[in-house]
C-alpha atoms as a PDB file:
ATOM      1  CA  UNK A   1       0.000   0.000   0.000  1.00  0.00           C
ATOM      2  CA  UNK A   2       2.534   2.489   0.446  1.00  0.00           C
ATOM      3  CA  UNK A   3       4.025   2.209  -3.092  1.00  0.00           C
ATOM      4  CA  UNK A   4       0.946   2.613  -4.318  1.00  0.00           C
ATOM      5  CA  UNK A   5      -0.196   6.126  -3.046  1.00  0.00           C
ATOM      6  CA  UNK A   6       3.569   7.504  -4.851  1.00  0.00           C
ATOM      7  CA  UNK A   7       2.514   5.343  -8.026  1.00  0.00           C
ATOM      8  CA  UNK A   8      -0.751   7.015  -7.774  1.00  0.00           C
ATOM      9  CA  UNK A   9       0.432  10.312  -7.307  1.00  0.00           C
ATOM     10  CA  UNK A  10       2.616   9.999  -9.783  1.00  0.00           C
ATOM     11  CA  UNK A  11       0.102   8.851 -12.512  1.00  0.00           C
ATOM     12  CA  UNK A  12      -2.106  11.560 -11.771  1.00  0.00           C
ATOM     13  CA  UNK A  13       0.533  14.056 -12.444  1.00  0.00           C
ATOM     14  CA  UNK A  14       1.132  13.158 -15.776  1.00  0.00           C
ATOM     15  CA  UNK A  15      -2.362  12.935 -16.458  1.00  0.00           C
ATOM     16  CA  UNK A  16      -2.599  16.768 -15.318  1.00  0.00           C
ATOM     17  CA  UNK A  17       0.265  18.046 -17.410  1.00  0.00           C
ATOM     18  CA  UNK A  18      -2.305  18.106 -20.239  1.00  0.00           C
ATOM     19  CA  UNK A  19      -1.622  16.352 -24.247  1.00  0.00           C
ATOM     20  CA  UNK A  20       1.811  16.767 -25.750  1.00  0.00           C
ATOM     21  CA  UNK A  21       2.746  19.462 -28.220  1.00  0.00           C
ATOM     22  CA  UNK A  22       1.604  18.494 -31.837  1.00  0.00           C
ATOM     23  CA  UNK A  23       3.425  19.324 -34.593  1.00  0.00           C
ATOM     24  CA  UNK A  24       3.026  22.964 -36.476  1.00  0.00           C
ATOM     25  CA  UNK A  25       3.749  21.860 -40.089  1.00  0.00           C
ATOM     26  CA  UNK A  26       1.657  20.095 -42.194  1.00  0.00           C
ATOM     27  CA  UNK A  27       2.721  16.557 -42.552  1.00  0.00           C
ATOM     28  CA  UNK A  28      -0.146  15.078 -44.768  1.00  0.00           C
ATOM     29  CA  UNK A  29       1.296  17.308 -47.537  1.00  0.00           C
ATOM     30  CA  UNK A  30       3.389  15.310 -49.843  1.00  0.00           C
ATOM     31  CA  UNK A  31       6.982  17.521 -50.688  1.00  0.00           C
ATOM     32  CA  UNK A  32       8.491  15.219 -53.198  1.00  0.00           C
ATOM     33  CA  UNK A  33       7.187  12.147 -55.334  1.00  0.00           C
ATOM     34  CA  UNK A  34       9.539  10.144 -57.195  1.00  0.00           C
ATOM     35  CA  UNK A  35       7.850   7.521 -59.473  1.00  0.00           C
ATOM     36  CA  UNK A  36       9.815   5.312 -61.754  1.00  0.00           C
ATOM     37  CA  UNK A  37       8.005   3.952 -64.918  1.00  0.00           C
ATOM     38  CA  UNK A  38       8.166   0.007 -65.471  1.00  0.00           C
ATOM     39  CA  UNK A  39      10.781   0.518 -67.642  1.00  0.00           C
ATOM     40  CA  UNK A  40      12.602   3.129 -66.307  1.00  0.00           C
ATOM     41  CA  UNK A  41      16.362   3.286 -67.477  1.00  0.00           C
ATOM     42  CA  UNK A  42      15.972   0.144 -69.557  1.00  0.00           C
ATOM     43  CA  UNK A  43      14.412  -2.079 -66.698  1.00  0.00           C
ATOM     44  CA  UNK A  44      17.367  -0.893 -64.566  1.00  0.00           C
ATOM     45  CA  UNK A  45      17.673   0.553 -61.186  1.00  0.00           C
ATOM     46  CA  UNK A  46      17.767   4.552 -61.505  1.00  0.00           C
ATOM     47  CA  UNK A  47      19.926   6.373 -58.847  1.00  0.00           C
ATOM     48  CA  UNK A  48      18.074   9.681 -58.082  1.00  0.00           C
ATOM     49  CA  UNK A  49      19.501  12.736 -56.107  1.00  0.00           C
ATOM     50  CA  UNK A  50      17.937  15.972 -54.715  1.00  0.00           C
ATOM     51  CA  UNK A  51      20.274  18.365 -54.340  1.00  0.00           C
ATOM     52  CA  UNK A  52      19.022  21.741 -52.135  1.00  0.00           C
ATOM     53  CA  UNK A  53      21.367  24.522 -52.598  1.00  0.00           C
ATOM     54  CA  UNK A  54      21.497  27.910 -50.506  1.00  0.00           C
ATOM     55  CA  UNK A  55      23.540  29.577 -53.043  1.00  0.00           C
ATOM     56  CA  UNK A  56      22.164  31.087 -55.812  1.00  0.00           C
ATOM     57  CA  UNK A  57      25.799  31.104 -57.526  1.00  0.00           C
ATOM     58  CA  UNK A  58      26.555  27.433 -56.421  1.00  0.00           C
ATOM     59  CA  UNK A  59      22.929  26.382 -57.776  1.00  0.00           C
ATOM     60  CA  UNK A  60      23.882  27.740 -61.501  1.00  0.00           C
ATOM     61  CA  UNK A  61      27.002  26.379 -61.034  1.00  0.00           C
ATOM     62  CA  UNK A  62      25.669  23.009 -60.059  1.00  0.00           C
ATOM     63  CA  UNK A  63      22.661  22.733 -62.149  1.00  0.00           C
ATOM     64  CA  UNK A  64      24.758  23.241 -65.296  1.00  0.00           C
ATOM     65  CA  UNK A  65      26.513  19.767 -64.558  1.00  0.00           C
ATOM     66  CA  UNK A  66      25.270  16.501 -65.903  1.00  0.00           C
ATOM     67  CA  UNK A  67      24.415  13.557 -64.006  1.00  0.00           C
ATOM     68  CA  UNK A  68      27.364  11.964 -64.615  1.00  0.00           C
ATOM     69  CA  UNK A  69      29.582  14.320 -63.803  1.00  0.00           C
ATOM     70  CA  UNK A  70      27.546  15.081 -60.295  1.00  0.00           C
ATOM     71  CA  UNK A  71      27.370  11.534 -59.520  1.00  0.00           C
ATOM     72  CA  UNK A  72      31.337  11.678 -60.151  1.00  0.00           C
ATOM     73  CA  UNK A  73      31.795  15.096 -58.181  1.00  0.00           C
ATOM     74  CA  UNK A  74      29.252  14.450 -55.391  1.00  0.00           C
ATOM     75  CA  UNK A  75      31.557  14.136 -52.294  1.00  0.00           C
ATOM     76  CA  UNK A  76      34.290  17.000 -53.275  1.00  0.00           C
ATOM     77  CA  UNK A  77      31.382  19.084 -54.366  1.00  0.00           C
ATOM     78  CA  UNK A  78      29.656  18.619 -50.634  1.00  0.00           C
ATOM     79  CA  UNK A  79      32.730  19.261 -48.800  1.00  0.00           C
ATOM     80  CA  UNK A  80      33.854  21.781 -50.661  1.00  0.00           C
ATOM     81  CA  UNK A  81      30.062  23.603 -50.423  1.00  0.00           C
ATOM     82  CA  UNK A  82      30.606  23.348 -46.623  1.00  0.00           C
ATOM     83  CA  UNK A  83      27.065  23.796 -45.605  1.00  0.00           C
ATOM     84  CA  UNK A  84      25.639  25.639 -48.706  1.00  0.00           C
ATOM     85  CA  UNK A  85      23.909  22.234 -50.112  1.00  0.00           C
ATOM     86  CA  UNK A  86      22.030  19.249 -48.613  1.00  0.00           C
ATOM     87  CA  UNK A  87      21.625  15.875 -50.199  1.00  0.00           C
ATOM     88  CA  UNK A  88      18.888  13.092 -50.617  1.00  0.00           C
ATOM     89  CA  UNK A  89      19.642   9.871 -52.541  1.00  0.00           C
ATOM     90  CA  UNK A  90      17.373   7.136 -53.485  1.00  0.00           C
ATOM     91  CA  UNK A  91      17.836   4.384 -55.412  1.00  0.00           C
ATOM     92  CA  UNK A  92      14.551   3.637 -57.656  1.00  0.00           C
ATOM     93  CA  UNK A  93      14.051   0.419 -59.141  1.00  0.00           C
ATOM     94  CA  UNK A  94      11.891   0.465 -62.387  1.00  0.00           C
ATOM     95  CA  UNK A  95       7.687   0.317 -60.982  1.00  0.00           C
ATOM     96  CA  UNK A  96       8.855   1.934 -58.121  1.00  0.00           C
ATOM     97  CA  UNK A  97       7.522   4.943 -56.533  1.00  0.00           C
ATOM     98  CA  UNK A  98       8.118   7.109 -53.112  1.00  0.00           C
ATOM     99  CA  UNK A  99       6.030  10.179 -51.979  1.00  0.00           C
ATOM    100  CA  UNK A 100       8.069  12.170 -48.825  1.00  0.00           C
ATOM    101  CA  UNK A 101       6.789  14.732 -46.782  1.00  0.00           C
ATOM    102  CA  UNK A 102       9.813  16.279 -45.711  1.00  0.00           C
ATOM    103  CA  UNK A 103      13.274  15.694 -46.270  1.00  0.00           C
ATOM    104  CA  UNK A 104      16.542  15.641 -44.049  1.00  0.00           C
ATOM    105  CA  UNK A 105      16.930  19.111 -42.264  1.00  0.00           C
ATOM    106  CA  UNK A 106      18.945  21.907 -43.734  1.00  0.00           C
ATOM    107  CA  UNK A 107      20.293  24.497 -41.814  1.00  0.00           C
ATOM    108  CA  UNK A 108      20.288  26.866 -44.221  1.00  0.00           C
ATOM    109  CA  UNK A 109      17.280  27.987 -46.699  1.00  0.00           C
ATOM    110  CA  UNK A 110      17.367  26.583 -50.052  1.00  0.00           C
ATOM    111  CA  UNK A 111      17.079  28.983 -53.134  1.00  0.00           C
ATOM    112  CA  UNK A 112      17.661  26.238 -55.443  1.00  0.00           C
ATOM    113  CA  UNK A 113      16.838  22.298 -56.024  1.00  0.00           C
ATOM    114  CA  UNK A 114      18.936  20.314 -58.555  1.00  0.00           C
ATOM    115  CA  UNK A 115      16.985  17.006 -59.213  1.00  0.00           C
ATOM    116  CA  UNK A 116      19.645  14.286 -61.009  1.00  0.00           C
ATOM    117  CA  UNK A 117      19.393  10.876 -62.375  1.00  0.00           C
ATOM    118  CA  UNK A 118      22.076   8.069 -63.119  1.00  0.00           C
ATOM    119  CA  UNK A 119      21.037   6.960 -66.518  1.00  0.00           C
ATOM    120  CA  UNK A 120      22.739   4.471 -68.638  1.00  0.00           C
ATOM    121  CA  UNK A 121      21.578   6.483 -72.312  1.00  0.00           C
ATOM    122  CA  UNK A 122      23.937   9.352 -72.772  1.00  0.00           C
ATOM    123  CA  UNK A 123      22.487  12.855 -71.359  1.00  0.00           C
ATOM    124  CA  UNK A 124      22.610  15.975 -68.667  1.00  0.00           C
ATOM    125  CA  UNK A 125      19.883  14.140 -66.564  1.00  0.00           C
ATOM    126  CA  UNK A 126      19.033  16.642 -64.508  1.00  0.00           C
ATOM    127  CA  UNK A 127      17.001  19.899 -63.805  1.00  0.00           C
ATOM    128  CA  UNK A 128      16.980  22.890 -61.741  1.00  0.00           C
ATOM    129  CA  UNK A 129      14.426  24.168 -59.615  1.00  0.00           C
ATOM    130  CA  UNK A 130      14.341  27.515 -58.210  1.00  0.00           C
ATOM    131  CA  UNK A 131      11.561  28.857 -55.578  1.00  0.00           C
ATOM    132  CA  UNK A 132      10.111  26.144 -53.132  1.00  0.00           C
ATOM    133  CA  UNK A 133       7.751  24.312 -55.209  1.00  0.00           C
ATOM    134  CA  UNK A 134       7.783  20.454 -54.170  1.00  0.00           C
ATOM    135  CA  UNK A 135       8.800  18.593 -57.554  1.00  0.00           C
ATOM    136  CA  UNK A 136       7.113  15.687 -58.657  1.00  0.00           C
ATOM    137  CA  UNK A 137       9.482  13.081 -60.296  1.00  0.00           C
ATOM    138  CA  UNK A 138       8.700  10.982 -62.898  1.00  0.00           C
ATOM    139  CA  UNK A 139      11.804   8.805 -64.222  1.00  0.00           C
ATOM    140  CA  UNK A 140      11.213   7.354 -68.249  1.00  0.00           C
ATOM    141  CA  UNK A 141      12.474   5.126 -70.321  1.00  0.00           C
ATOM    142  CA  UNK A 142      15.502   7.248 -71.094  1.00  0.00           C
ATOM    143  CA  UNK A 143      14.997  10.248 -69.539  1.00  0.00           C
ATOM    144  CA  UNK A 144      12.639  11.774 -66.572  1.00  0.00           C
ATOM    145  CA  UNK A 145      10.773  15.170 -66.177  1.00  0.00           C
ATOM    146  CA  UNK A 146       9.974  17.359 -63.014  1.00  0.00           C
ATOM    147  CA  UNK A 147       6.345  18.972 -62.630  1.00  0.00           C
ATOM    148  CA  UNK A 148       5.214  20.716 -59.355  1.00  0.00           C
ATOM    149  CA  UNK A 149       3.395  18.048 -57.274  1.00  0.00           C
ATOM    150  CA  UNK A 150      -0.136  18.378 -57.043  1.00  0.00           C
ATOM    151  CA  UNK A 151      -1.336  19.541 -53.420  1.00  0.00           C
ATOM    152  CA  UNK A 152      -3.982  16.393 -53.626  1.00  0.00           C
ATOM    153  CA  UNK A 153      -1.654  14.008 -54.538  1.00  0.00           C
ATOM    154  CA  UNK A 154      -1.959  10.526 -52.574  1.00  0.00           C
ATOM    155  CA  UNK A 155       0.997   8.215 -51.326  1.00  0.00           C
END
């Protein structure tokens, strides 16, 4: 009996302290959907990155590379950015698709996205995106396109 008046005491606290802080942002929002068509890069697996940049030079400079030559660069290009540019990979297999609704943080605010994919078929493979719209994927055959995401779209 005399544990349970502390446990009780206790319990009832908690209850008191009212219902935890929810979340401020919107989380049923999608911010990115990458879909990969059946045969996407020949029936291969399609290695997608999403570069935010917070450097409106840097984000020329980066979005006039092509894929192959990012994919090459990637890691002396992000340390030598120190800071300026976050990065999300995925690797998409052909039927494949992935709706986010936020990415990893960045400590700085992007100006600039740089979507680019690892094709096999010779190309630049990759677009830039300035402003804050939430890009919507869509990897081809030989090739893929961006589109702002729909508001309504669905996982």
């Amino acid at each position: 009996m005399k544990h349970l008046v502390p446990a009780m005491v206790l319990l009832l606290a908690g209850c008191a302290m009212g219902e935890p802080a929810r979340p401020t942002a919107d989380t049923s929002t999608p911010m990115l959907r990458i879909m990969a068509d059946a045969d996407a890069n020949d029936r291969r697996p399609v290695a997608v990155d999403v570069v935010r940049v917070a450097d409106a030079a840097l984000a020329r400079r980066i979005g006039m590379l092509d894929a192959a030559t990012w994919f090459r660069e990637r890691a002396a290009l992000h340390g030598e950015a120190a800071g300026r540019i976050a990065i999300a990979s995925w690797e998409m297999v052909p039927g494949q698709s992935v709706v986010l609704h936020s990415l990893p943080p960045f400590a700085a605010t992007p100006s600039a996205m740089v979507v680019f994919a690892r094709y096999g078929t010779p190309g630049a493979h990759r677009q830039l995106l300035e402003g804050t719209a939430a890009p919507d994927v869509r990897l081809g055959r030989d090739g893929f396109t961006v589109a702002p995401l729909a508001k309504e779209s669905a996982p």
